[in-house]
N, C-alpha and C. Protein backbone atom coordinates (compact mmCIF):
# COMPACT_ATOMS: atom_id res chain seq x y z
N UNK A 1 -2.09 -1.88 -24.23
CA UNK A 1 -1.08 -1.72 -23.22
C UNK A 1 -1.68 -1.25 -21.89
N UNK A 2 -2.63 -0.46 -21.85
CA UNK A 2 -3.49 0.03 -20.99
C UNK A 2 -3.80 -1.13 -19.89
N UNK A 3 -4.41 -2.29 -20.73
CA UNK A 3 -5.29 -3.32 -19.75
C UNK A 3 -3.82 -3.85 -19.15
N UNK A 4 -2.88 -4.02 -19.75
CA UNK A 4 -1.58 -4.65 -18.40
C UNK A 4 -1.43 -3.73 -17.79
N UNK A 5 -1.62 -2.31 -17.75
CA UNK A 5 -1.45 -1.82 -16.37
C UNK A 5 -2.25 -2.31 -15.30
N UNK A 6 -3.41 -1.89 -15.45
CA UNK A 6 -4.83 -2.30 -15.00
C UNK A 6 -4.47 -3.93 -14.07
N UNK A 7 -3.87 -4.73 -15.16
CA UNK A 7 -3.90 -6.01 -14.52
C UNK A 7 -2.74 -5.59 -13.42
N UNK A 8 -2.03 -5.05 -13.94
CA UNK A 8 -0.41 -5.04 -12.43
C UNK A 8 -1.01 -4.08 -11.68
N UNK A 9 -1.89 -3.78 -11.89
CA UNK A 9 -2.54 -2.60 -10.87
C UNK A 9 -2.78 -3.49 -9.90
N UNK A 10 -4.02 -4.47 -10.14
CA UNK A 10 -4.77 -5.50 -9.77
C UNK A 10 -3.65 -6.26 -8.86
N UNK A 11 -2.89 -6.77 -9.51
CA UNK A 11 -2.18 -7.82 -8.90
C UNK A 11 -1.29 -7.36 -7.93
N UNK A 12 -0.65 -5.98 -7.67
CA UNK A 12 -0.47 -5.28 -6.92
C UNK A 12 -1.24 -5.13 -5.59
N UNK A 13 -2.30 -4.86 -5.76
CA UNK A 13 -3.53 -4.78 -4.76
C UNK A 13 -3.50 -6.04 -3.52
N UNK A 14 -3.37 -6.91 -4.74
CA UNK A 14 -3.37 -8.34 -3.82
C UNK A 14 -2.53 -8.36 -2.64
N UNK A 15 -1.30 -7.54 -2.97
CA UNK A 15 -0.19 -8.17 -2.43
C UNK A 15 -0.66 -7.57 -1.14
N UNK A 16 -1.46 -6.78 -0.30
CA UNK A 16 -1.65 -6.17 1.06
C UNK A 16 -2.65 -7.14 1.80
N UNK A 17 -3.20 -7.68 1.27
CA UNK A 17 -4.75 -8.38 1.81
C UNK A 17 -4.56 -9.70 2.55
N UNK A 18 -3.36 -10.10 2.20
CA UNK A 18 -2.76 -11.79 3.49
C UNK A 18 -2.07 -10.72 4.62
N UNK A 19 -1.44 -9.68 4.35
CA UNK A 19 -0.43 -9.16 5.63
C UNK A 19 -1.61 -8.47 6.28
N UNK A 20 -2.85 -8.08 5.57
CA UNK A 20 -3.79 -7.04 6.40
C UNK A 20 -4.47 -8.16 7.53
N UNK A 21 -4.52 -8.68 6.61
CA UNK A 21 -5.87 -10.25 7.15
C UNK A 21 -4.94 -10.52 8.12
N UNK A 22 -3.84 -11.23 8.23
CA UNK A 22 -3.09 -11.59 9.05
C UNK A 22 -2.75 -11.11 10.59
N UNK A 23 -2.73 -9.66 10.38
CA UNK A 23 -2.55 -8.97 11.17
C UNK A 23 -3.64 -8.36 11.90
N UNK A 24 -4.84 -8.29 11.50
CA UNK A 24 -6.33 -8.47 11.82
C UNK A 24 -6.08 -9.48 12.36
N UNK A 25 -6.36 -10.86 12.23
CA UNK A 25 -6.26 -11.83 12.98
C UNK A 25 -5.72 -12.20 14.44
N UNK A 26 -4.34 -12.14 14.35
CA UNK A 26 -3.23 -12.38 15.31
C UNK A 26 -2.76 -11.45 16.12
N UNK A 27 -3.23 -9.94 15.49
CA UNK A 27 -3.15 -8.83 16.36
C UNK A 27 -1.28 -8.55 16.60
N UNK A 28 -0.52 -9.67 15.68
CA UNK A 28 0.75 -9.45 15.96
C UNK A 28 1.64 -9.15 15.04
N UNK A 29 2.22 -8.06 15.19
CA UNK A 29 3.08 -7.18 14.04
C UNK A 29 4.60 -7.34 14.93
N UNK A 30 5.16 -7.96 15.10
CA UNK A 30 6.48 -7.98 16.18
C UNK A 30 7.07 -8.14 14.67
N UNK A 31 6.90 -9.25 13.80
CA UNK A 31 7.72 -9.57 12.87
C UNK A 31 7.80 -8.48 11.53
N UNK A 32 7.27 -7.45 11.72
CA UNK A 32 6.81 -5.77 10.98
C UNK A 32 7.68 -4.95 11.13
N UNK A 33 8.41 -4.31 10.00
CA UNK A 33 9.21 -3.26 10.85
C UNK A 33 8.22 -1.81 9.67
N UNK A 34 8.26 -1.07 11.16
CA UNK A 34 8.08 -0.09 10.97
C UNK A 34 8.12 0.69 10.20
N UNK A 35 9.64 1.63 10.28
CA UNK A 35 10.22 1.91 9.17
C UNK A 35 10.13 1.22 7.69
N UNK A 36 10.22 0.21 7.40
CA UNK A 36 9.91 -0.32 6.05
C UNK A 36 8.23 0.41 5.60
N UNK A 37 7.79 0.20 6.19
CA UNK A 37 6.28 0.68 5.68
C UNK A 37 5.58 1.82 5.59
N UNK A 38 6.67 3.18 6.66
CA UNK A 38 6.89 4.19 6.46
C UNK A 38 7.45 4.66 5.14
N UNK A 39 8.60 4.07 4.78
CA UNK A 39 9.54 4.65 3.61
C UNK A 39 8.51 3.87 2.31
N UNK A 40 7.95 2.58 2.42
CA UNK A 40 6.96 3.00 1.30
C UNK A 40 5.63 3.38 1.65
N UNK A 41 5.39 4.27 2.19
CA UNK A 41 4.27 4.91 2.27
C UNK A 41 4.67 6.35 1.52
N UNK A 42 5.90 6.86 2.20
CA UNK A 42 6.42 7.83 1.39
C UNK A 42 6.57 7.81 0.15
N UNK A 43 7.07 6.54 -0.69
CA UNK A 43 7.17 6.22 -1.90
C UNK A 43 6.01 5.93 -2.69
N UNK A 44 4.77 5.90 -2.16
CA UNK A 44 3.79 5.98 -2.73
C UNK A 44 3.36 7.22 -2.89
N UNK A 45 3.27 7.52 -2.19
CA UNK A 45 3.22 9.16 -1.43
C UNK A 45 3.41 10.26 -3.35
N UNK A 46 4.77 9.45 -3.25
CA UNK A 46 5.29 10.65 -4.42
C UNK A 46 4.97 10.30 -5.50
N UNK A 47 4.96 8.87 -5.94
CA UNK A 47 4.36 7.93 -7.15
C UNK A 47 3.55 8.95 -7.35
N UNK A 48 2.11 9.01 -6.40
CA UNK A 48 0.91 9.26 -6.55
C UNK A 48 0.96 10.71 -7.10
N UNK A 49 1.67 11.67 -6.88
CA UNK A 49 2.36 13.14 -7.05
C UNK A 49 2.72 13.17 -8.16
N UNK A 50 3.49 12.47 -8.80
CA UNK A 50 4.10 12.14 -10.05
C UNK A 50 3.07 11.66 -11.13
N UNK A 51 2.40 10.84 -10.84
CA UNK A 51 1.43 9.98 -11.86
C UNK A 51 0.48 10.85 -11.72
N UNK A 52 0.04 12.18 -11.04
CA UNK A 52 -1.06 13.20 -11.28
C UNK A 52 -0.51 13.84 -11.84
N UNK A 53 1.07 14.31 -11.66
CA UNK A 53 1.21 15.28 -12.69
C UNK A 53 1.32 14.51 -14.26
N UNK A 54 1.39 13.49 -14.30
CA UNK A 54 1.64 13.08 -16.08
C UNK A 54 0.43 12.37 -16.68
N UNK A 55 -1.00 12.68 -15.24
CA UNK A 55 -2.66 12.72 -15.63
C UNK A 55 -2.32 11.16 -16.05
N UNK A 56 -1.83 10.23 -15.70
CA UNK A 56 -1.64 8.67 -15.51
C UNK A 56 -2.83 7.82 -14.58
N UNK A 57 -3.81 7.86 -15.28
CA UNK A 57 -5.24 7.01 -14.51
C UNK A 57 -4.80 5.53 -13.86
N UNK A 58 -4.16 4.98 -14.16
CA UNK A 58 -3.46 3.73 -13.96
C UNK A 58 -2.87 3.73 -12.96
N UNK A 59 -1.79 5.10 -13.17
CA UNK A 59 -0.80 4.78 -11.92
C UNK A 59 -1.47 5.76 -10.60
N UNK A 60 -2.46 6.53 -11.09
CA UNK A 60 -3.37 7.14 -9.92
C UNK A 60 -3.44 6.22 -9.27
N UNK A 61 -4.49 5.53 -9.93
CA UNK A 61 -5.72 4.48 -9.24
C UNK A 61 -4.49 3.51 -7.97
N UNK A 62 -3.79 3.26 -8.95
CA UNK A 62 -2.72 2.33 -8.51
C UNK A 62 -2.35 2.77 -6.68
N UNK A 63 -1.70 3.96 -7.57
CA UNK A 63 -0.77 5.10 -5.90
C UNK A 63 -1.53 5.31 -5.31
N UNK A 64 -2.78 5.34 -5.46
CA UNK A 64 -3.76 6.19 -4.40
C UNK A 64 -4.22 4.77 -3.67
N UNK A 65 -4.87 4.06 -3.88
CA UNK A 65 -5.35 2.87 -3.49
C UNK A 65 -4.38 2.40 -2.39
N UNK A 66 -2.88 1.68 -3.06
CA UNK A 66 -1.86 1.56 -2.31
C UNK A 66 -1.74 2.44 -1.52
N UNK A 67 -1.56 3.60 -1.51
CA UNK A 67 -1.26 4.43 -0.28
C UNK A 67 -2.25 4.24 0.42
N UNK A 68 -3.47 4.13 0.57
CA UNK A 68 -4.90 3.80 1.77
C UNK A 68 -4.45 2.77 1.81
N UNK A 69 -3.72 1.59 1.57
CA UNK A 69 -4.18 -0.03 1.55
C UNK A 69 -2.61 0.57 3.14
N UNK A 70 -1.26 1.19 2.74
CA UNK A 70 -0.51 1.29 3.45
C UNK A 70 -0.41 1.50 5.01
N UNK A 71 -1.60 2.77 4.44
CA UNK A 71 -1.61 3.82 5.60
C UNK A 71 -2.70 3.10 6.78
N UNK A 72 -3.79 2.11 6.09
CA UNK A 72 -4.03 1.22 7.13
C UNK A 72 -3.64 -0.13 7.56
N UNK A 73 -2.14 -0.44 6.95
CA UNK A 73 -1.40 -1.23 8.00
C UNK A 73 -0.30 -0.90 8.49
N UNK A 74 -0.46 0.68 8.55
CA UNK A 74 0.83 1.40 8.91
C UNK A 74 -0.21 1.67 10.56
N UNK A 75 -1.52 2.21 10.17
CA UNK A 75 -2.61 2.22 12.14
C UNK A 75 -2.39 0.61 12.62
N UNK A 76 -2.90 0.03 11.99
CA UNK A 76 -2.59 -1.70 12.51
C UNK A 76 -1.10 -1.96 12.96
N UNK A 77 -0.35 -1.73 12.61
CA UNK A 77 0.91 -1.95 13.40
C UNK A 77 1.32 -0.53 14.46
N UNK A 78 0.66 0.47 14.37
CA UNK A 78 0.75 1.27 15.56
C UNK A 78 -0.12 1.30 16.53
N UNK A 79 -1.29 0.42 16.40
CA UNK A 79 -2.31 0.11 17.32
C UNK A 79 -1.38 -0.99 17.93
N UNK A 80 -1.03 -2.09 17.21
CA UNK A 80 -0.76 -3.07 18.37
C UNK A 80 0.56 -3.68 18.30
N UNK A 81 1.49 -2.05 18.23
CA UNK A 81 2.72 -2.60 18.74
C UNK A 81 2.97 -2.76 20.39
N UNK A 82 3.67 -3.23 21.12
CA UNK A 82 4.21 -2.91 22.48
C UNK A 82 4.69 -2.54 23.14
């Protein structure tokens, strides 16, 4: 049961790396809202709080990762909003 976390961990991961790339690219976050990426940053935020307290390596790796993957396209859309 372990390795399907691991894999939704994984496949999770993915999901930041076209909006990062993208936005690297084009330099344009107009179609970004803000707030959305705030409130899950927060929600990772606590995941990550939660899954340390129940010593959850999975959902660490998971929350912690995601929250860095967030928190740098949360600078990318505050670098080049207008």
């Amino acid at each position: 049961m372990e390795l399907t976390g691991w894999l939704g961990f994984g496949f999770i991961q993915l999901f930041y790396i076209p909006q990062i790339i993208r936005t690297l690219r084009t330099r344009d976050v107009s179609g970004l809202s803000l707030f959305s990426w705030v409130v899950l940053w927060l929600g990772l935020l606590g995941y990550l709080v939660y899954s340390y307290w129940r010593r959850d390596p999975v959902f660490m790796a998971g929350n912690a990762i995601g929250l860095l993957q967030t928190s740098f396209q949360l600078g990318l859309i505050w670098r080049y909003r207008s």
